[in-house]
PDB file of N, CA and C in Angstrom:
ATOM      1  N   UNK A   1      38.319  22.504 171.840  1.00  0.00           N
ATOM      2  CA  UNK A   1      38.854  23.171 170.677  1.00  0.00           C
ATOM      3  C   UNK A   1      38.231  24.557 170.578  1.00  0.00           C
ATOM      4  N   UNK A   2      38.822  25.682 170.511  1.00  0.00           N
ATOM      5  CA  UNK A   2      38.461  27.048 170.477  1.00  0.00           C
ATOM      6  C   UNK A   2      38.584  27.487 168.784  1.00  0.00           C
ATOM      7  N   UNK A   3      37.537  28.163 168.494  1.00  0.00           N
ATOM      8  CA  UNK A   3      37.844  28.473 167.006  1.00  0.00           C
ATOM      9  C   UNK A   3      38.126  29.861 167.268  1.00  0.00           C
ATOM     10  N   UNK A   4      38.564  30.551 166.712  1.00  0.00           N
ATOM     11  CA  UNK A   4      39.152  32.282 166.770  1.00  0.00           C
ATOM     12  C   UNK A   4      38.098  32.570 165.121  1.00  0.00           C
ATOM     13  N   UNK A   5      38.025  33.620 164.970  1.00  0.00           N
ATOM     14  CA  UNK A   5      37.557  34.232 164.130  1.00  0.00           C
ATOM     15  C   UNK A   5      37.758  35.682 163.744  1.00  0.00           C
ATOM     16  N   UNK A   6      38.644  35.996 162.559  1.00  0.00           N
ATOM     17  CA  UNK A   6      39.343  37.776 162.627  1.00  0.00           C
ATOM     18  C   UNK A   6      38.565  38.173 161.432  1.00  0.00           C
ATOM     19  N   UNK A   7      37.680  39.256 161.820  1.00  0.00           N
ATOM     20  CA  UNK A   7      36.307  39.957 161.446  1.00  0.00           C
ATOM     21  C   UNK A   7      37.410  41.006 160.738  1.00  0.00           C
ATOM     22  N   UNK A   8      36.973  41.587 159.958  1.00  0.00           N
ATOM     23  CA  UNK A   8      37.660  42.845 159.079  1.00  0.00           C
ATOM     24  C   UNK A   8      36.503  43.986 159.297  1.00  0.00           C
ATOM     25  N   UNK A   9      36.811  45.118 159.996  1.00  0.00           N
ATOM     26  CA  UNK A   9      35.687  45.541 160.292  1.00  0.00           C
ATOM     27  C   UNK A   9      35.969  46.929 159.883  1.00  0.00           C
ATOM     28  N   UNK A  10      35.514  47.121 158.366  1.00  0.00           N
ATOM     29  CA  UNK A  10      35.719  48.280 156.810  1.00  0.00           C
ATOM     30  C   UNK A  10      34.131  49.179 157.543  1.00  0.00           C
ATOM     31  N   UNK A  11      34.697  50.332 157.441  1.00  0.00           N
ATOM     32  CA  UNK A  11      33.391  51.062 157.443  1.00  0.00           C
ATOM     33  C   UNK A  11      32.186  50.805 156.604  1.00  0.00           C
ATOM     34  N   UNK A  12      31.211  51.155 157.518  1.00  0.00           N
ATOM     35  CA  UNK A  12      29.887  51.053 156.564  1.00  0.00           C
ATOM     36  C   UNK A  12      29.941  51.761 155.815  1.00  0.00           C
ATOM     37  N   UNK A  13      29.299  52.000 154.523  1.00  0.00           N
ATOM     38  CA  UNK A  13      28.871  52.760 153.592  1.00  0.00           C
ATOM     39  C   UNK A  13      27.826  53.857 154.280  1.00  0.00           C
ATOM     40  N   UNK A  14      27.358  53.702 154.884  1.00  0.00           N
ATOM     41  CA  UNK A  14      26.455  54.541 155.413  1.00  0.00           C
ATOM     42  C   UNK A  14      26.788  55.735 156.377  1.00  0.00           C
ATOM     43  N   UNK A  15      28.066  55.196 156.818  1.00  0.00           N
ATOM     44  CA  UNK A  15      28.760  56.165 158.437  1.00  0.00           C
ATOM     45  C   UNK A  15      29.223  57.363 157.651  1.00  0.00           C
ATOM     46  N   UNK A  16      29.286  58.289 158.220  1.00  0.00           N
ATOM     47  CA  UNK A  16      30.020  59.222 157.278  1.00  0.00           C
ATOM     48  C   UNK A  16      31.126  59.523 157.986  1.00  0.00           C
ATOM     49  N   UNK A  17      31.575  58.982 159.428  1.00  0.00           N
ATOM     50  CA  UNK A  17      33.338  59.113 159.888  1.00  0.00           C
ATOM     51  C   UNK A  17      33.979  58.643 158.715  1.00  0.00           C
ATOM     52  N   UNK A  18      35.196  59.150 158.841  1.00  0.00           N
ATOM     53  CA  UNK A  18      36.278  58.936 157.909  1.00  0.00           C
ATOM     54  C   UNK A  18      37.310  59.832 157.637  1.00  0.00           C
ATOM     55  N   UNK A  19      38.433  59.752 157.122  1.00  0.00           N
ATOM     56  CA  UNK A  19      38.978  61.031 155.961  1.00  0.00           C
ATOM     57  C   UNK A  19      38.851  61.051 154.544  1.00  0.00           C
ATOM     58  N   UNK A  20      38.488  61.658 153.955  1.00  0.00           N
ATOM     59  CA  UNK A  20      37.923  62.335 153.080  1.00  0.00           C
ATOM     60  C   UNK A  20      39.542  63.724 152.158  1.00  0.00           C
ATOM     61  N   UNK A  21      39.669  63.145 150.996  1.00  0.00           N
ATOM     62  CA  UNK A  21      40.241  64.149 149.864  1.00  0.00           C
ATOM     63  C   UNK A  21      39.011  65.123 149.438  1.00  0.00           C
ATOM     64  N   UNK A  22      39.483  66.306 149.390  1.00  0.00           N
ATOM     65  CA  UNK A  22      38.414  67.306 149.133  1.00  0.00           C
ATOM     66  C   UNK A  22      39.227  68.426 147.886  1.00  0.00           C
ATOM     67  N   UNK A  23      38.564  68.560 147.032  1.00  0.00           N
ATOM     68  CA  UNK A  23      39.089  69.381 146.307  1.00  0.00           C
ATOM     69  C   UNK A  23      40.436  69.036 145.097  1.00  0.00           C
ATOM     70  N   UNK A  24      40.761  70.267 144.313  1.00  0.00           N
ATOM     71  CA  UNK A  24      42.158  69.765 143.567  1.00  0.00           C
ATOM     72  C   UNK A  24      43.440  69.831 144.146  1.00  0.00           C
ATOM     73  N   UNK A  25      43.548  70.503 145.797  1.00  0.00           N
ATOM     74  CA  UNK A  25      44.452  70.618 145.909  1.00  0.00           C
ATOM     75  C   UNK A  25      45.269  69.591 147.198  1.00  0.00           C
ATOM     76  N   UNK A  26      44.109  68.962 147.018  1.00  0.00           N
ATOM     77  CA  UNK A  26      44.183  67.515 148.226  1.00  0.00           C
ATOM     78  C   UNK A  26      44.484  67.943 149.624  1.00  0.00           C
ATOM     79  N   UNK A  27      43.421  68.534 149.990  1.00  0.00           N
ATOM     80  CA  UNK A  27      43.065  68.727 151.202  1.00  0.00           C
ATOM     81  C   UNK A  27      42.182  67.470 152.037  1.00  0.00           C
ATOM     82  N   UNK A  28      42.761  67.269 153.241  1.00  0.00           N
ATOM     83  CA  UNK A  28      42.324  66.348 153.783  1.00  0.00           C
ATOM     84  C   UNK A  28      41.494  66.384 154.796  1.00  0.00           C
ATOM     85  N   UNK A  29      40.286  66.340 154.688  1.00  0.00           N
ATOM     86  CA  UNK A  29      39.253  66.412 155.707  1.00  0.00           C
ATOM     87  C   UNK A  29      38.921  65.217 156.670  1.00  0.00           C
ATOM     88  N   UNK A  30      38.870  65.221 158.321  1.00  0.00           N
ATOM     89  CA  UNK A  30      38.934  64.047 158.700  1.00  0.00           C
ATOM     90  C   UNK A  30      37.174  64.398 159.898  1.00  0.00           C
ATOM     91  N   UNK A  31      36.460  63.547 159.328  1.00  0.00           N
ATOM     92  CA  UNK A  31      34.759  63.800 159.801  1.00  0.00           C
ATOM     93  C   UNK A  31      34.734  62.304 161.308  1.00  0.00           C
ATOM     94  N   UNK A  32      34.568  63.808 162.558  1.00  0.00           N
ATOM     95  CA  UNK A  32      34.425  62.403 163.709  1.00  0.00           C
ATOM     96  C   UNK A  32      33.173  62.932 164.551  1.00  0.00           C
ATOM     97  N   UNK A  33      32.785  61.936 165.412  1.00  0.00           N
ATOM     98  CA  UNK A  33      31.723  62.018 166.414  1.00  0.00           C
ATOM     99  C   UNK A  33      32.549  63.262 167.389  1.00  0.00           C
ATOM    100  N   UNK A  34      31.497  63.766 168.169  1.00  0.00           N
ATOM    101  CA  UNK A  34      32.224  64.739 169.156  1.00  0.00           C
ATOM    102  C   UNK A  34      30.932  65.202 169.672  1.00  0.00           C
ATOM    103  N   UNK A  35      30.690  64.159 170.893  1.00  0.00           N
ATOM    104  CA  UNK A  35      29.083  64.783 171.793  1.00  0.00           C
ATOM    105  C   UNK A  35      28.029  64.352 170.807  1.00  0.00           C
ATOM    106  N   UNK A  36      27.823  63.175 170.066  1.00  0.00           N
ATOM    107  CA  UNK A  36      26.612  62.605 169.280  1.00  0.00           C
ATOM    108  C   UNK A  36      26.827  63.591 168.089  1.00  0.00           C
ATOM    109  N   UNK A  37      27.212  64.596 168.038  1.00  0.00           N
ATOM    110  CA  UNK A  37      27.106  64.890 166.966  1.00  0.00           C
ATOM    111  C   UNK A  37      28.346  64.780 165.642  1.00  0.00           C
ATOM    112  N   UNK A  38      28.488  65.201 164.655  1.00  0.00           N
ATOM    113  CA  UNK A  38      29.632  64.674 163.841  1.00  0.00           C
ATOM    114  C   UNK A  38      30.120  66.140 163.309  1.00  0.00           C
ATOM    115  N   UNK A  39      31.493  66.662 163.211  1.00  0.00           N
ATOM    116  CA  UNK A  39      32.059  67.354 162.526  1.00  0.00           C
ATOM    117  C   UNK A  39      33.225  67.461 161.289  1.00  0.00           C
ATOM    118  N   UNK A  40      33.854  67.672 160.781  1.00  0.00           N
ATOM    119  CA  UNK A  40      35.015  67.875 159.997  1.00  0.00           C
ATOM    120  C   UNK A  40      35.626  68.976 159.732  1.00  0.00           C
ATOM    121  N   UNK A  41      37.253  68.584 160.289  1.00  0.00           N
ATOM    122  CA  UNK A  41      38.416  69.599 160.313  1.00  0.00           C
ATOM    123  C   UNK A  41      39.590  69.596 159.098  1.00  0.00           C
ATOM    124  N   UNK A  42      39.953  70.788 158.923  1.00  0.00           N
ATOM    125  CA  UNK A  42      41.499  70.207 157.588  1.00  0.00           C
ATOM    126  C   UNK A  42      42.221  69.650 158.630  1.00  0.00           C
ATOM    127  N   UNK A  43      42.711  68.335 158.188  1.00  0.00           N
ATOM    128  CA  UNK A  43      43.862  68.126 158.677  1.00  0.00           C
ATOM    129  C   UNK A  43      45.569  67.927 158.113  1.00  0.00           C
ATOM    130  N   UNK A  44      45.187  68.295 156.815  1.00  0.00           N
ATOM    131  CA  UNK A  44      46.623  68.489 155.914  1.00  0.00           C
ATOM    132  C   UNK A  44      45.820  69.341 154.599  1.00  0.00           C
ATOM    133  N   UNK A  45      46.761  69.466 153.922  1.00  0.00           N
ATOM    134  CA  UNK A  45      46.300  70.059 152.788  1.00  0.00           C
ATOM    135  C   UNK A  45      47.611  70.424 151.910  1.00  0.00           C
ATOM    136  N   UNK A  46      47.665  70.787 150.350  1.00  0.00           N
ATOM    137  CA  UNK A  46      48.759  71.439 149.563  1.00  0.00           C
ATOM    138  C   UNK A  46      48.776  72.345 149.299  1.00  0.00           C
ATOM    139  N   UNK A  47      47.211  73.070 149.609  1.00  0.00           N
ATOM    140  CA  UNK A  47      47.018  74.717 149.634  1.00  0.00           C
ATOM    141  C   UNK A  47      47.124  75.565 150.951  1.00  0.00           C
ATOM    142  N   UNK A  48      48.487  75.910 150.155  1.00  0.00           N
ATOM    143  CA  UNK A  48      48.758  76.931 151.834  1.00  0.00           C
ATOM    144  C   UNK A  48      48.230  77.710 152.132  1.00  0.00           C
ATOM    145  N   UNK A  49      47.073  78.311 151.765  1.00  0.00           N
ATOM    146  CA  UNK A  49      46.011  78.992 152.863  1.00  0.00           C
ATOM    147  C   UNK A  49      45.169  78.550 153.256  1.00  0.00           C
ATOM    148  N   UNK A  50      45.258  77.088 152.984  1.00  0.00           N
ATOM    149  CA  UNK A  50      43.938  76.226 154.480  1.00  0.00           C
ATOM    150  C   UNK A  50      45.081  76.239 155.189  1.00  0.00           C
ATOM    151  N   UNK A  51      44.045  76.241 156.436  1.00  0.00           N
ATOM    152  CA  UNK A  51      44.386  75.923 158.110  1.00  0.00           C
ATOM    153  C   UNK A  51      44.008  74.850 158.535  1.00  0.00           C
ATOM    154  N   UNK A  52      44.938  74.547 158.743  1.00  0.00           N
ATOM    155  CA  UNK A  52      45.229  73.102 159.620  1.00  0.00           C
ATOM    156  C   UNK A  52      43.740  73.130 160.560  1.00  0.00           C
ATOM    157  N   UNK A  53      43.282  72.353 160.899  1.00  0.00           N
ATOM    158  CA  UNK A  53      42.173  72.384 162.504  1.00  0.00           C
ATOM    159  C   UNK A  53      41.322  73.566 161.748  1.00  0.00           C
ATOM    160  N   UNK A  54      40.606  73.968 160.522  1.00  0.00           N
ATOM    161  CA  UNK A  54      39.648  74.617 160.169  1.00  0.00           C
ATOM    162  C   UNK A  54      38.511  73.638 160.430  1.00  0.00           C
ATOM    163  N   UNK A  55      37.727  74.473 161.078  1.00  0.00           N
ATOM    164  CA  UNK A  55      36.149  73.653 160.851  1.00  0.00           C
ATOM    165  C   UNK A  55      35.435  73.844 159.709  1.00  0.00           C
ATOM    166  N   UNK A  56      35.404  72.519 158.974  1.00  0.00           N
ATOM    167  CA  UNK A  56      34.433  72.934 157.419  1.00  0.00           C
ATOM    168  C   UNK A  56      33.526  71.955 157.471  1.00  0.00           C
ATOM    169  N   UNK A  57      33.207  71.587 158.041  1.00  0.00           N
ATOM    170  CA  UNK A  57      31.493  70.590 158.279  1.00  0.00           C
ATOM    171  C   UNK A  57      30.907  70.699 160.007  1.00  0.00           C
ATOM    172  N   UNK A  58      30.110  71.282 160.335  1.00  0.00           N
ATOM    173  CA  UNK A  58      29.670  71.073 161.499  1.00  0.00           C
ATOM    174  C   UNK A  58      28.065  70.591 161.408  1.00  0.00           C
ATOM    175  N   UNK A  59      27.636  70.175 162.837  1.00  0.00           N
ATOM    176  CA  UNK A  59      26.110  69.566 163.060  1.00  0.00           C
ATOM    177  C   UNK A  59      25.838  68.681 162.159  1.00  0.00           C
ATOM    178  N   UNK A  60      26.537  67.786 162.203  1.00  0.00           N
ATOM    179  CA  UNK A  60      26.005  67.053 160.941  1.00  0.00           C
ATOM    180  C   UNK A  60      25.747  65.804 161.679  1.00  0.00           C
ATOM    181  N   UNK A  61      24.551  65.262 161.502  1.00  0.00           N
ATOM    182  CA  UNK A  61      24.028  64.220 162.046  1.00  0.00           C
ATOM    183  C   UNK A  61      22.601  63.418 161.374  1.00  0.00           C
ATOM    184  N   UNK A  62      22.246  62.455 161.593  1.00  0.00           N
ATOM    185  CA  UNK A  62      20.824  61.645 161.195  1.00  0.00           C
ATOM    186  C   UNK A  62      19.673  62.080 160.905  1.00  0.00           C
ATOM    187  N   UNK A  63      18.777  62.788 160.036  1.00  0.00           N
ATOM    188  CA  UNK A  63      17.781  62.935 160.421  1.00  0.00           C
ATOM    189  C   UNK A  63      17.009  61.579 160.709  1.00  0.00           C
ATOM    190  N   UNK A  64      15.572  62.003 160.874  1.00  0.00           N
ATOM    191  CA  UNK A  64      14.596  60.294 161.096  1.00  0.00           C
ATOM    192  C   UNK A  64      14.839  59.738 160.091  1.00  0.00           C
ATOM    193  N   UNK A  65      14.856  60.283 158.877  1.00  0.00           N
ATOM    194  CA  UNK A  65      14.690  59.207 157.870  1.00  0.00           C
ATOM    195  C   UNK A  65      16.076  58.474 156.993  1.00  0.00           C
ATOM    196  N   UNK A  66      17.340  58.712 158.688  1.00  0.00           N
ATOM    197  CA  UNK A  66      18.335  58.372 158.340  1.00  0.00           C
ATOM    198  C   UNK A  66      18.850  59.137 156.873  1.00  0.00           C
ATOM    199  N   UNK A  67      18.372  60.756 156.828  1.00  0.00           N
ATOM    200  CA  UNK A  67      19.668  61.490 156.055  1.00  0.00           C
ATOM    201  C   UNK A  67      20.507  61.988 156.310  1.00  0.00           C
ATOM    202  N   UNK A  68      21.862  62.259 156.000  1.00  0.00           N
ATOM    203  CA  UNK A  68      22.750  63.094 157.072  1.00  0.00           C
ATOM    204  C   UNK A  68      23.011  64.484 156.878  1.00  0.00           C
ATOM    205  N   UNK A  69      22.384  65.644 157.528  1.00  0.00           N
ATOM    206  CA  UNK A  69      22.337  66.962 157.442  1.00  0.00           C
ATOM    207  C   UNK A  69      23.316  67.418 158.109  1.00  0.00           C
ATOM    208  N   UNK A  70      23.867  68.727 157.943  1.00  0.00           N
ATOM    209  CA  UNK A  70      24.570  69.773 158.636  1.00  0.00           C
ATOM    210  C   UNK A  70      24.916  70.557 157.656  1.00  0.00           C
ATOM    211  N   UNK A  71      26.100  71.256 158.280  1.00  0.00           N
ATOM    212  CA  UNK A  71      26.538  72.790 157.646  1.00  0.00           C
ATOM    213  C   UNK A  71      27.963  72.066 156.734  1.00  0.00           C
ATOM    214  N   UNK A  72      28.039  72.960 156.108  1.00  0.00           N
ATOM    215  CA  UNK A  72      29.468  73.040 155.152  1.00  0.00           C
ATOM    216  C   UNK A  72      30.042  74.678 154.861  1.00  0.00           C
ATOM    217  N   UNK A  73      31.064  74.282 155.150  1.00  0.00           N
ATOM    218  CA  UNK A  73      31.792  75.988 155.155  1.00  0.00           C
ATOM    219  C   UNK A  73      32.173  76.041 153.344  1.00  0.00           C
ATOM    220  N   UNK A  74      32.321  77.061 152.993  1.00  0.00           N
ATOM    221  CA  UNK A  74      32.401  77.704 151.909  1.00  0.00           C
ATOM    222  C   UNK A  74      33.346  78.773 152.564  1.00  0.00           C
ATOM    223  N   UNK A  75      34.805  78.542 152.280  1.00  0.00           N
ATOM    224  CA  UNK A  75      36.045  78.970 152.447  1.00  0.00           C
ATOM    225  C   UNK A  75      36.642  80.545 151.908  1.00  0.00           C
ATOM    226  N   UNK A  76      35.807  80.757 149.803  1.00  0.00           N
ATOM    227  CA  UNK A  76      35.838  81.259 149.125  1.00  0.00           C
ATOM    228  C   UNK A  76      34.589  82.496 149.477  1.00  0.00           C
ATOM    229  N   UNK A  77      33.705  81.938 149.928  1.00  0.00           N
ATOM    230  CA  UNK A  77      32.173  82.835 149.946  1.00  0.00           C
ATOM    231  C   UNK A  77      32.337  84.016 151.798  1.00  0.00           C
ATOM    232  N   UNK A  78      33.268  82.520 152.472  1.00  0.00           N
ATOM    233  CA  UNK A  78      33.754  82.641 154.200  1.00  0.00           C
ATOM    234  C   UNK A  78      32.198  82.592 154.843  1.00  0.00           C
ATOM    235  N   UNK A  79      31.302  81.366 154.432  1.00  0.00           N
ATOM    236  CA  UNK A  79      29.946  81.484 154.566  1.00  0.00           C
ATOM    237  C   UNK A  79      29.279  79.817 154.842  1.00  0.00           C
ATOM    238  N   UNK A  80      28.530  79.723 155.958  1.00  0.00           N
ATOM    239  CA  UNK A  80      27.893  78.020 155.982  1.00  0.00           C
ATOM    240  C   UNK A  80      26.777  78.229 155.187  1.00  0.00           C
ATOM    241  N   UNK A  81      27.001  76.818 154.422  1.00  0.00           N
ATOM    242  CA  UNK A  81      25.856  76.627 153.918  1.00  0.00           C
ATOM    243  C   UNK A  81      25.056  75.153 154.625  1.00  0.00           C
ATOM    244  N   UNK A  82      24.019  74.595 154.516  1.00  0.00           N
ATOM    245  CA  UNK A  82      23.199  73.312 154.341  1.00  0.00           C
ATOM    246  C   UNK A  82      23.558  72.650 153.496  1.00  0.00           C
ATOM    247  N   UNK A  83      24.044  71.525 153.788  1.00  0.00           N
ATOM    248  CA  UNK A  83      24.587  70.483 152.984  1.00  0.00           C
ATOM    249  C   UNK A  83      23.998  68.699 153.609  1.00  0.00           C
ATOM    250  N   UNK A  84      23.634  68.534 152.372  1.00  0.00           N
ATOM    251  CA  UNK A  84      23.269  67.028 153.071  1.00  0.00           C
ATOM    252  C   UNK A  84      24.868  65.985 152.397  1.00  0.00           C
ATOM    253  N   UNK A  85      24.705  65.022 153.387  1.00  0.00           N
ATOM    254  CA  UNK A  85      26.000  64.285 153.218  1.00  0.00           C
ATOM    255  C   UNK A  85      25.561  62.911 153.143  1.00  0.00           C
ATOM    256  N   UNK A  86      25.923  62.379 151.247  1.00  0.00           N
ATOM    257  CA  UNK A  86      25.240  60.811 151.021  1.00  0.00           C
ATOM    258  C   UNK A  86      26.308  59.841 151.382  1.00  0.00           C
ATOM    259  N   UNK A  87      26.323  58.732 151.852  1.00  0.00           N
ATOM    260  CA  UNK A  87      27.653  58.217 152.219  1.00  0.00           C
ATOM    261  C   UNK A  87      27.754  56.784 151.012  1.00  0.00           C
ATOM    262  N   UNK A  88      28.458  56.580 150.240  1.00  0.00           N
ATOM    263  CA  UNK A  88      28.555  55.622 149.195  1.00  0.00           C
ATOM    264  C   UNK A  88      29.980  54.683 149.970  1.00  0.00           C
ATOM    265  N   UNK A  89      30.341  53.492 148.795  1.00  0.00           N
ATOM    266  CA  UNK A  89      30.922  52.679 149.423  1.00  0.00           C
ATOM    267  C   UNK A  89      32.520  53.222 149.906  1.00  0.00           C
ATOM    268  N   UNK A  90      33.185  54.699 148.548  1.00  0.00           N
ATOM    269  CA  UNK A  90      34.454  54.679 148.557  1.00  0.00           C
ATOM    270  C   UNK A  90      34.688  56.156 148.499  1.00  0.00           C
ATOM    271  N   UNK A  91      33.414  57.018 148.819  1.00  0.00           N
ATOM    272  CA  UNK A  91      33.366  58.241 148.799  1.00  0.00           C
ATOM    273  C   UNK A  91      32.100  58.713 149.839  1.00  0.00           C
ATOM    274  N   UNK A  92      31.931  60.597 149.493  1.00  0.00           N
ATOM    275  CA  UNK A  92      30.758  60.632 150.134  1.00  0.00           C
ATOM    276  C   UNK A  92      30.415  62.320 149.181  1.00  0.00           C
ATOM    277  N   UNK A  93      28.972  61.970 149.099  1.00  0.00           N
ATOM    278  CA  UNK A  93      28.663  62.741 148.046  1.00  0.00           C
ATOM    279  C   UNK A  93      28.489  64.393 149.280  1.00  0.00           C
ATOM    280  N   UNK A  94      28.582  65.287 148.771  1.00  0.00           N
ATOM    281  CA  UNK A  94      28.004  66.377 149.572  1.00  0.00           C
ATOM    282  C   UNK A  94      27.084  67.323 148.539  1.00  0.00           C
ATOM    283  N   UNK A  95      25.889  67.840 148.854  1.00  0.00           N
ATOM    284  CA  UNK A  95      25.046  68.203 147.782  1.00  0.00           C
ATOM    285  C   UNK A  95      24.595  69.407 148.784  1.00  0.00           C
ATOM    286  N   UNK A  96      24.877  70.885 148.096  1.00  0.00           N
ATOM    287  CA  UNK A  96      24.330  72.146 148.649  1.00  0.00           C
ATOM    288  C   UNK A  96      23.264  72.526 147.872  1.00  0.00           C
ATOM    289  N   UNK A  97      22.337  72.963 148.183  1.00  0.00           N
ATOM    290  CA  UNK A  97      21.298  73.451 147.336  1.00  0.00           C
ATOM    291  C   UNK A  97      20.807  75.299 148.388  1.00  0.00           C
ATOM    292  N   UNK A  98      21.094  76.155 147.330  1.00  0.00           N
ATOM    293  CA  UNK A  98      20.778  77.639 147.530  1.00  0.00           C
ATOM    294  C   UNK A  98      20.029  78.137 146.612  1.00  0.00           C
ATOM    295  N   UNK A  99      19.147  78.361 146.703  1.00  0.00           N
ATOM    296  CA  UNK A  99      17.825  79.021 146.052  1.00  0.00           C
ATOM    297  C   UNK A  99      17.570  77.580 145.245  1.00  0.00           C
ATOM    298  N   UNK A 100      17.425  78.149 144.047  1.00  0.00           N
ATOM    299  CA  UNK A 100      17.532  77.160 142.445  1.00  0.00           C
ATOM    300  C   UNK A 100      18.438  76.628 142.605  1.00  0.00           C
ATOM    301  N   UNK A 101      19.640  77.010 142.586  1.00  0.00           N
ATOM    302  CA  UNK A 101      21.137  76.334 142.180  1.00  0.00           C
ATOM    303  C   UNK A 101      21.473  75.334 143.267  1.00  0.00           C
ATOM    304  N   UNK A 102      21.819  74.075 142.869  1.00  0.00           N
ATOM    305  CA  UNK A 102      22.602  72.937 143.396  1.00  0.00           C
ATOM    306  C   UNK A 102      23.746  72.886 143.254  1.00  0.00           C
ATOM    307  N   UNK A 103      24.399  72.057 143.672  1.00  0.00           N
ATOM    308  CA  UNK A 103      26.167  71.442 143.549  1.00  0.00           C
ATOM    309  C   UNK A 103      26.567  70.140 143.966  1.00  0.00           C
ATOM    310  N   UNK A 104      26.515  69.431 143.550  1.00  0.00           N
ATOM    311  CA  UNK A 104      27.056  68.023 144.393  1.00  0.00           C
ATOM    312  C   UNK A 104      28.551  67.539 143.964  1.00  0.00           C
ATOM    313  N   UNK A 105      29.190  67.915 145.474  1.00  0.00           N
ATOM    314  CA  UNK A 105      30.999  67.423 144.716  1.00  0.00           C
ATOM    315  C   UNK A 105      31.230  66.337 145.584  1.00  0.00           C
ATOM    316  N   UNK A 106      31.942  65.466 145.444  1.00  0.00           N
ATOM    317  CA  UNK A 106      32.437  64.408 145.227  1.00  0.00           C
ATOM    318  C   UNK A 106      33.583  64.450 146.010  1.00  0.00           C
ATOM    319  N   UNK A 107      33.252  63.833 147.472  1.00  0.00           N
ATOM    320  CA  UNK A 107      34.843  64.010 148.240  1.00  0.00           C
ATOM    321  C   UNK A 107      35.042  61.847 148.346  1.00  0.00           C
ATOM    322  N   UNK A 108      36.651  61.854 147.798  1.00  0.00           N
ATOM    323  CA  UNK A 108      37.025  60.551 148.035  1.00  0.00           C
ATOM    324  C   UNK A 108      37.324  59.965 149.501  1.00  0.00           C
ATOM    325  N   UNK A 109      37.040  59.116 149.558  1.00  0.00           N
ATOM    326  CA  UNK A 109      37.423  58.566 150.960  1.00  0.00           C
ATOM    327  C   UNK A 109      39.002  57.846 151.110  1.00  0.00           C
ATOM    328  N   UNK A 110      39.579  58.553 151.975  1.00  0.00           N
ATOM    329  CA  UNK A 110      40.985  58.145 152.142  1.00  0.00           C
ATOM    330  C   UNK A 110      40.817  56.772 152.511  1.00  0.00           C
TER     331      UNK A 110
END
């Protein structure tokens, strides 16, 4: 007798691959591995001056203590910033910090 067993296999909370809603105008960001490291491109959007295949997250990967660092483009400024990326169960937080001033926005997970 063979038993089968069908695993549902939902991203971790922790991974930060995925697509990702960004913004009010529902732009769709899709974050993948590429050479160990992880990036994110628009891949749709309702604001017609994003570009399709824009890079707006690069180097983003593990530090040791399992945080996830890299860059985030700033579209408006046309400038990377440092952004750490928290990964929750149904979203993923992104938090810039420049001088004093912070920001943490809130991208949903498609």
């Amino acid at each position: 007798m063979t038993i089968f067993s069908i695993t549902n296999y939902a991203q971790s909370p922790s991974d930060v691959a995925g697509e990702y809603i960004v913004g009010k105008q529902n732009t769709l960001v899709k974050i993948e591995q590429q050479e160990g490291i992880y990036i994110g491109e628009i891949i749709s959007s309702d604001n017609p001056n994003a570009k399709i295949g824009k890079l707006m997250v690069k180097d983003l990967k593990q530090d040791k203590k399992g945080n996830w660092k890299g860059k985030l483009y700033a579209p408006k400024r046309k400038e990377w910033y440092d952004a750490e990326f928290i990964p929750k169960e149904n979203m993923l937080d992104v938090k810039i910090k420049v001088g004093f001033f912070s920001k943490t926005m809130e991208w949903l997970r498609k």
